[in-house]
N, C-alpha and C. Protein backbone atom coordinates (compact mmCIF):
# COMPACT_ATOMS: atom_id res chain seq x y z
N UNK A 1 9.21 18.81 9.34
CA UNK A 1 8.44 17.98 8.43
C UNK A 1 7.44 18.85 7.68
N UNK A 2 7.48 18.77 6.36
CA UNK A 2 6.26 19.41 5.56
C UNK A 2 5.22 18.93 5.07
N UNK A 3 4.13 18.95 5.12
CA UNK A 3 2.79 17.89 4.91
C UNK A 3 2.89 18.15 3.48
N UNK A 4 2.06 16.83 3.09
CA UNK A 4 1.89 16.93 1.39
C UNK A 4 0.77 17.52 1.01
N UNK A 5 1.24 18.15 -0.18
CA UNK A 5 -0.01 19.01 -0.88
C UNK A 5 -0.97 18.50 -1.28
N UNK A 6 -2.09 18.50 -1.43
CA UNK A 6 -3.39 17.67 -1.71
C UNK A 6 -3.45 15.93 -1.12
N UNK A 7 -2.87 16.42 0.07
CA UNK A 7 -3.65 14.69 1.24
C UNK A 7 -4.15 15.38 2.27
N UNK A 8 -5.61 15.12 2.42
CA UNK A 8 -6.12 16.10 3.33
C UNK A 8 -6.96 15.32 4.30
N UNK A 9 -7.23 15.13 5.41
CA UNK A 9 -8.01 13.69 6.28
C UNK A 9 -9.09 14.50 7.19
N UNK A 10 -10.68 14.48 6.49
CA UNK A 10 -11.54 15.19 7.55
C UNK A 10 -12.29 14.86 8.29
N UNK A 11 -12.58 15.11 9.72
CA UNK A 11 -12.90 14.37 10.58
C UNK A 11 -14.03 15.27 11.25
N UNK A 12 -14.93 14.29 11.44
CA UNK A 12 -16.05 14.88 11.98
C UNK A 12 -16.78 14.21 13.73
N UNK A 13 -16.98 14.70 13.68
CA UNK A 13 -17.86 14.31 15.25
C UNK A 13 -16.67 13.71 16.24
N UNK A 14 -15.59 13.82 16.36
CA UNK A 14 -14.65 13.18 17.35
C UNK A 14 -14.76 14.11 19.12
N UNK A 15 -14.35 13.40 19.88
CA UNK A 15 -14.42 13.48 21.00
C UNK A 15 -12.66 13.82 21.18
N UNK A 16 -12.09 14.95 21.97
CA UNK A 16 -11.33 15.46 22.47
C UNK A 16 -10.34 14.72 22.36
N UNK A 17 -10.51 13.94 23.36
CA UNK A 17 -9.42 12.55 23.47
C UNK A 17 -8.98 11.93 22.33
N UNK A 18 -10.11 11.66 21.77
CA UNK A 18 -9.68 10.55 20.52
C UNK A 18 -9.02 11.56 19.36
N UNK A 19 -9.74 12.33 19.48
CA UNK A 19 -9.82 13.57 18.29
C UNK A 19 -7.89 13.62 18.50
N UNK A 20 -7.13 13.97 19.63
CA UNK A 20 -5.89 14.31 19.52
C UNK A 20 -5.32 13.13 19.29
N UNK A 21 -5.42 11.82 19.50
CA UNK A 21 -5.02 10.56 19.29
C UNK A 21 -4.87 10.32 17.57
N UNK A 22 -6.19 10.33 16.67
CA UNK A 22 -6.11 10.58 15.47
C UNK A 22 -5.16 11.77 14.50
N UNK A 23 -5.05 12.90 15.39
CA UNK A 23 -4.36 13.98 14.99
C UNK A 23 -2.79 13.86 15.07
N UNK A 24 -2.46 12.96 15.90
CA UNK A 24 -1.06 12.24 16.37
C UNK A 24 -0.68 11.54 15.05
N UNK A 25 -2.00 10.56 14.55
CA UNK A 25 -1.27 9.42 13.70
C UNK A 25 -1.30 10.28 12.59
N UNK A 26 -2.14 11.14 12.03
CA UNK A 26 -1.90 11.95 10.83
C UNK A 26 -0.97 12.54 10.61
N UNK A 27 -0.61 13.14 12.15
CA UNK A 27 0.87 14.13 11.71
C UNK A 27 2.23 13.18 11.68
N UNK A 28 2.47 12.45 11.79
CA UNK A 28 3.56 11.93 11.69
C UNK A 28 3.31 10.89 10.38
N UNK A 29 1.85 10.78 9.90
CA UNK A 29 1.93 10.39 8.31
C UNK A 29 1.77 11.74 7.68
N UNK A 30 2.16 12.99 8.35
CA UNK A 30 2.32 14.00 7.34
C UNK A 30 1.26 14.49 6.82
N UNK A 31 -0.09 14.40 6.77
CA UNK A 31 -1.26 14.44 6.32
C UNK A 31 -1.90 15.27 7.28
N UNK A 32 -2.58 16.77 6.45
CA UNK A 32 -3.41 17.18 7.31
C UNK A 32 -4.76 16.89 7.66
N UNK A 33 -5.41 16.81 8.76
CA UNK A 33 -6.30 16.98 9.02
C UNK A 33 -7.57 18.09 9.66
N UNK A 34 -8.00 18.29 9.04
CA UNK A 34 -9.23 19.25 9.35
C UNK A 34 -10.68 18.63 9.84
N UNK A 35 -10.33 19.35 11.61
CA UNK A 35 -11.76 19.02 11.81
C UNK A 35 -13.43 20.06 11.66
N UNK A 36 -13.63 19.30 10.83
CA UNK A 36 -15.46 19.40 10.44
C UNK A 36 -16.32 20.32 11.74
N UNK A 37 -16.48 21.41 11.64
CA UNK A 37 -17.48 22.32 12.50
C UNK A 37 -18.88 21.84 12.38
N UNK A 38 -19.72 22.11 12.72
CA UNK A 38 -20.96 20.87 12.70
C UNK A 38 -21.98 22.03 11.46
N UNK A 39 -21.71 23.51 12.02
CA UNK A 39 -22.31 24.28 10.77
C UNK A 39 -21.70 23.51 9.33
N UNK A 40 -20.66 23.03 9.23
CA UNK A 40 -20.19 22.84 7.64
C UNK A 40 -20.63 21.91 7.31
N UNK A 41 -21.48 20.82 8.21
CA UNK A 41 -21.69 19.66 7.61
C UNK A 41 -22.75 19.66 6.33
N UNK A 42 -22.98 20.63 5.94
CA UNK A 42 -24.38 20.71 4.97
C UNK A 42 -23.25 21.14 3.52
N UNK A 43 -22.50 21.19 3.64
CA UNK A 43 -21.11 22.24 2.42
C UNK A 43 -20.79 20.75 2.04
N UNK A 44 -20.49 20.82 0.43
CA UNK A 44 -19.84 19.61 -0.14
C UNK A 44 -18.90 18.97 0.30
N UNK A 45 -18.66 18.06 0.29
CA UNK A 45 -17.38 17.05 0.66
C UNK A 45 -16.08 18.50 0.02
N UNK A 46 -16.21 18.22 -1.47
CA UNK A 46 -14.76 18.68 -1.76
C UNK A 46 -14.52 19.90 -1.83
N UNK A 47 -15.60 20.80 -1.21
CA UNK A 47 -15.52 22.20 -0.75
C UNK A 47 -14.19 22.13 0.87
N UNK A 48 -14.59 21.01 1.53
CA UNK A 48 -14.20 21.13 2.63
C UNK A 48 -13.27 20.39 2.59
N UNK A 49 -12.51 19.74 1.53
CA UNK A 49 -11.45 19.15 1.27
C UNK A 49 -10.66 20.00 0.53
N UNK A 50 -11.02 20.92 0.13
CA UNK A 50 -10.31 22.48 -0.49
C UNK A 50 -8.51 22.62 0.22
N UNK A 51 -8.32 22.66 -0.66
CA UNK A 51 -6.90 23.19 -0.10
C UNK A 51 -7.23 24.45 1.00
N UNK A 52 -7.70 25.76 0.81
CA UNK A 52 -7.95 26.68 1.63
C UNK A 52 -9.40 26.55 2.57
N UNK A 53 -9.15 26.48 3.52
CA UNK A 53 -10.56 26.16 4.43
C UNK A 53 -11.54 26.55 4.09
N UNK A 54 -12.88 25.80 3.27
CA UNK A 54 -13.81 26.78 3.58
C UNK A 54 -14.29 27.93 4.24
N UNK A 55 -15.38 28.79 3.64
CA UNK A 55 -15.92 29.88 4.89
C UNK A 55 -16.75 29.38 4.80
N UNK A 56 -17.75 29.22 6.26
CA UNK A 56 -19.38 28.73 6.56
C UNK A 56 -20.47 29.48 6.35
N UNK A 57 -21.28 30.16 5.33
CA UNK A 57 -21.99 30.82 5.53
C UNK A 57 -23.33 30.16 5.22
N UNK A 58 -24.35 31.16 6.45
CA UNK A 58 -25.73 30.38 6.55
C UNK A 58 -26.09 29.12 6.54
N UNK A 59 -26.03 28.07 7.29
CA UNK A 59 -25.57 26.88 7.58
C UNK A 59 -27.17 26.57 7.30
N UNK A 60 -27.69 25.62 6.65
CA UNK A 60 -29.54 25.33 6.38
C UNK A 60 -29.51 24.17 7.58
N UNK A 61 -28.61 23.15 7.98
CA UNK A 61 -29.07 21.78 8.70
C UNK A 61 -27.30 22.26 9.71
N UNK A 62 -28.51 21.80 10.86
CA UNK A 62 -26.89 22.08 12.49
C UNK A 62 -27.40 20.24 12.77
N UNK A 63 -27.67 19.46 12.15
CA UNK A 63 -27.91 17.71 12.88
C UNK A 63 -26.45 17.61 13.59
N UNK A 64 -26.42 17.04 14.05
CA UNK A 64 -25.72 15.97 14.67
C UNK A 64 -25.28 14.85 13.80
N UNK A 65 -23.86 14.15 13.86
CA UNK A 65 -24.21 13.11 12.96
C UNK A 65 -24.02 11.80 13.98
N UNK A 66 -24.61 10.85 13.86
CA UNK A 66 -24.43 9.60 15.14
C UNK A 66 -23.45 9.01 14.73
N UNK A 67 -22.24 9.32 15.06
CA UNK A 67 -21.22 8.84 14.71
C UNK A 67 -19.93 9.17 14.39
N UNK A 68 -18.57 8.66 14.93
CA UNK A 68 -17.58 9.54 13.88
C UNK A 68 -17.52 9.31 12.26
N UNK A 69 -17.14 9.94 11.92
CA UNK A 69 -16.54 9.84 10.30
C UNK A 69 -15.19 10.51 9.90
N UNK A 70 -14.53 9.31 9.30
CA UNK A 70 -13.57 10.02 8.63
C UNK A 70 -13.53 9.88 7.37
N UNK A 71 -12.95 11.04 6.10
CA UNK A 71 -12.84 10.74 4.88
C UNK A 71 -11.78 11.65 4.61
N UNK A 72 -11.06 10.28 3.48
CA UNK A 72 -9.63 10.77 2.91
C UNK A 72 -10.12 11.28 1.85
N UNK A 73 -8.38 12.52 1.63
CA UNK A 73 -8.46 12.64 0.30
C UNK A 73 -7.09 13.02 -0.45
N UNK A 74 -6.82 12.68 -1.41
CA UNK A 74 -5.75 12.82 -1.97
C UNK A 74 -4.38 11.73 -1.97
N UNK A 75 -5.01 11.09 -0.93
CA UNK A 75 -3.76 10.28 -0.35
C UNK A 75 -3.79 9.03 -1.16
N UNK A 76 -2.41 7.95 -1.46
CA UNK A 76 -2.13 7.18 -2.59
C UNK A 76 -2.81 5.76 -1.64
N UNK A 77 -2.85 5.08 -2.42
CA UNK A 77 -3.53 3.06 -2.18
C UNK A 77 -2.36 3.38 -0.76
N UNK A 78 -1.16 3.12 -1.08
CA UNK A 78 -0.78 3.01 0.15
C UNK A 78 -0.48 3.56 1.13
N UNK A 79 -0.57 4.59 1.07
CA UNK A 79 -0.40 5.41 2.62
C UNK A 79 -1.77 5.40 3.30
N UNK A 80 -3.18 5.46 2.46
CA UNK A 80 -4.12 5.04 3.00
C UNK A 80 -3.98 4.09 3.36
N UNK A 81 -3.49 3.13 3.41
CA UNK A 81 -3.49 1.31 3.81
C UNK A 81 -2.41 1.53 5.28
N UNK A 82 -1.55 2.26 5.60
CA UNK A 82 -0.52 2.64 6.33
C UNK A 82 -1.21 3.56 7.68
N UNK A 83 -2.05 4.50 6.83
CA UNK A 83 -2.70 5.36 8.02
C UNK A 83 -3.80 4.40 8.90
N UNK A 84 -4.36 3.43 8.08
CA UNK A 84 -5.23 2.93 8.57
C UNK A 84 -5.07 1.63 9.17
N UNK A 85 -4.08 1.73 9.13
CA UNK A 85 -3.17 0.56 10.23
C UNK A 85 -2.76 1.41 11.51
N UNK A 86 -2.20 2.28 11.33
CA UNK A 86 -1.82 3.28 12.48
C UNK A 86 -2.66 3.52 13.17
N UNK A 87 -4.19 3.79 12.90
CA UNK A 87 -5.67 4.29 13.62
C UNK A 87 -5.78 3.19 14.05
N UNK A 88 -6.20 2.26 13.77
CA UNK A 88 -6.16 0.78 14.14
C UNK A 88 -5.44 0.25 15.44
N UNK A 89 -4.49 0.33 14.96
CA UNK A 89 -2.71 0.23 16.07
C UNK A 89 -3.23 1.20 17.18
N UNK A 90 -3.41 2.00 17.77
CA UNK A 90 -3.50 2.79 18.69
C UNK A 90 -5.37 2.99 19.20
N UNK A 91 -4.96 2.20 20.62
CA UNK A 91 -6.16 2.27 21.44
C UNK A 91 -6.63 3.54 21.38
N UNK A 92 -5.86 4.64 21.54
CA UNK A 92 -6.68 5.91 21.76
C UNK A 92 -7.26 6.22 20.52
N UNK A 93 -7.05 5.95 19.45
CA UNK A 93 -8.04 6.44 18.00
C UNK A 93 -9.35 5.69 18.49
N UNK A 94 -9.93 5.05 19.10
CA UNK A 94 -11.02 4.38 19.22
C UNK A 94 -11.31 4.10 17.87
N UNK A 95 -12.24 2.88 18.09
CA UNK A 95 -13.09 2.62 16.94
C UNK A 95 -13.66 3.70 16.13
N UNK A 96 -13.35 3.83 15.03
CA UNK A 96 -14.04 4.43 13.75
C UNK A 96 -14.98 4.12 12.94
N UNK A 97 -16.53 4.08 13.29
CA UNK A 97 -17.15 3.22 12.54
C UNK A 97 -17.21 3.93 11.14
N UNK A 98 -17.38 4.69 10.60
CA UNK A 98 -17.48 4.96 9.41
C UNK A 98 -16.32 6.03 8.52
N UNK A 99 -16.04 5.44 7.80
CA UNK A 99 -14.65 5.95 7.20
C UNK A 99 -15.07 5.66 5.02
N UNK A 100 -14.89 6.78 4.56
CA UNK A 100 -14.75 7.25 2.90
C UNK A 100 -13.83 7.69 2.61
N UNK A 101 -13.58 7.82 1.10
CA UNK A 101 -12.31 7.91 0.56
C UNK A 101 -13.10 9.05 -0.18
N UNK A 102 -12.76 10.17 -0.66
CA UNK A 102 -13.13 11.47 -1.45
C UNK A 102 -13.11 10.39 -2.62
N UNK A 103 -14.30 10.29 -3.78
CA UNK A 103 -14.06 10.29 -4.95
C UNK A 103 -15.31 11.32 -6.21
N UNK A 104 -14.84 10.66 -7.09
CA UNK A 104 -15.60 11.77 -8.14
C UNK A 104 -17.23 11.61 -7.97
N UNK A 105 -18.00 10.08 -7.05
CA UNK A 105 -19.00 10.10 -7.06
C UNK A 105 -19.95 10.71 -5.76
N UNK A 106 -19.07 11.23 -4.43
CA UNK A 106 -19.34 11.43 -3.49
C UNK A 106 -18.88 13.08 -3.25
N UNK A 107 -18.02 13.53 -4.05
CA UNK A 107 -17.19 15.03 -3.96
C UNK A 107 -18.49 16.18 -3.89
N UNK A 108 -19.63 15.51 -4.63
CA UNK A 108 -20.48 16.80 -4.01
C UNK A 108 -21.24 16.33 -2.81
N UNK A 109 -21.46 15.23 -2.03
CA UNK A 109 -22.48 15.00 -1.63
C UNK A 109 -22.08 15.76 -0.35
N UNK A 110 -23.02 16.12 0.68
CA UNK A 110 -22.69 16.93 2.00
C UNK A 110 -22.21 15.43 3.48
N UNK A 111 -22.08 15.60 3.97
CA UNK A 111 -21.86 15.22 5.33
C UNK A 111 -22.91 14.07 5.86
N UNK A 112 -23.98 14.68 5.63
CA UNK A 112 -25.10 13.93 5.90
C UNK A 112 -25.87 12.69 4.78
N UNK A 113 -25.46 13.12 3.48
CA UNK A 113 -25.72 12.26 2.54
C UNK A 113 -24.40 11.11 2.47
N UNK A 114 -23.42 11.51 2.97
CA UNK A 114 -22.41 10.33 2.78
C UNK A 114 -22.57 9.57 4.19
N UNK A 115 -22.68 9.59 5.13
CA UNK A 115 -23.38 9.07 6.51
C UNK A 115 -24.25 8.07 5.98
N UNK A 116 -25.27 8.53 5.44
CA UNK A 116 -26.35 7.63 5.11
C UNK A 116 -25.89 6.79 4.11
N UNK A 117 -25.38 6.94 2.81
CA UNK A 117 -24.82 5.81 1.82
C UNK A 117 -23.75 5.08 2.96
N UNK A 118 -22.67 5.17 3.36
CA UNK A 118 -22.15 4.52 4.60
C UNK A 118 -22.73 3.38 5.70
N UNK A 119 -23.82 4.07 5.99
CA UNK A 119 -24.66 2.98 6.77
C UNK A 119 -25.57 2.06 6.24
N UNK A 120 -26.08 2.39 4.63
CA UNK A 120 -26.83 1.42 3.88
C UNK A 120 -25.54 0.84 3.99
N UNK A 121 -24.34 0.93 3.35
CA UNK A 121 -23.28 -0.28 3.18
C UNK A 121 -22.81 -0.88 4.05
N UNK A 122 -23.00 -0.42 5.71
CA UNK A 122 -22.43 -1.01 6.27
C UNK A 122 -23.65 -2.21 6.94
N UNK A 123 -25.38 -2.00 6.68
CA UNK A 123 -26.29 -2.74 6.78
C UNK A 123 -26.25 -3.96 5.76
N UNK A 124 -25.94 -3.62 4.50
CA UNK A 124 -25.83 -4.45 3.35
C UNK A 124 -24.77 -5.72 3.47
N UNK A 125 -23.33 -4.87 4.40
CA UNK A 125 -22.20 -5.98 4.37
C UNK A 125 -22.71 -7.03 5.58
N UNK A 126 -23.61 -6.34 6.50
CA UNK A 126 -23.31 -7.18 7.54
C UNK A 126 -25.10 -7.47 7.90
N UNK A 127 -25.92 -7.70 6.59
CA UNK A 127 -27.03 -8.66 6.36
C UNK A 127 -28.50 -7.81 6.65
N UNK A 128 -28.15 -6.44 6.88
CA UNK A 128 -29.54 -5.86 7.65
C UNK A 128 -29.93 -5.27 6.55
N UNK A 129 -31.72 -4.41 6.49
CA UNK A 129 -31.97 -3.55 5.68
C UNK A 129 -31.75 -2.57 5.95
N UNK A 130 -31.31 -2.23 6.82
CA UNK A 130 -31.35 -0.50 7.41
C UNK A 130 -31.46 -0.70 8.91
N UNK A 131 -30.89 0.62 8.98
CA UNK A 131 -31.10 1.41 10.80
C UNK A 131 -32.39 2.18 11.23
């Protein structure tokens, strides 16, 4: 099987277990995934959605982020709709609370700035002002 060129799925903060569970449903939707080193989290979204892996140099912020995250990129309406039935479908992906799609308004923001727009939206859908 050959993965497709520009669908790329990056994942950050996962736990071992789950982490290979998610890596299961990607590869058999063909889609790579790259997991997020915690130095890179400060590097643009679409630096690290690069076809060739980023290099990390001088990392300014090592946070933590509270939470997993995943964000697509490249991938069409429906195979995103397909993968995310598959994560879903399988107990071992655990819950994913926060999940983005790469677009032209988020491609520079870092790791930590898309976390935070994420959790205003996910306070907004479900009635709160904030965390």
């Amino acid at each position: 099987m050959s993965k497709n060129d520009g669908e790329i799925v990056l994942l950050f903060g996962f736990e071992e277990q789950q982490l290979k569970a998610v890596q299961m449903v990607l590869y058999l939707q063909q889609i790579t995934g790259r997991c997020v080193a915690k130095q890179a989290y400060g590097m643009p979204l679409k630096l690290l959605a690069a076809k060739e892996e980023p290099l990390c140099l001088a990392p300014s912020d090592m946070r933590e982020l509270d939470g997993q995250m995943i964000v697509f990129a490249g991938l069409s309406g429906e195979k995103l709709e397909r993968t995310l039935a598959l994560l879903r479908a399988n107990p071992a992906c655990g819950k994913i609370p926060y999940k983005a799609v790469l677009t032209q308004t988020n491609q520079e923001w870092n790791a930590y700035a898309l976390l935070d727009e994420l959790k205003r939206e996910h306070a907004a859908m479900h009635g709160r002002t904030g965390d």
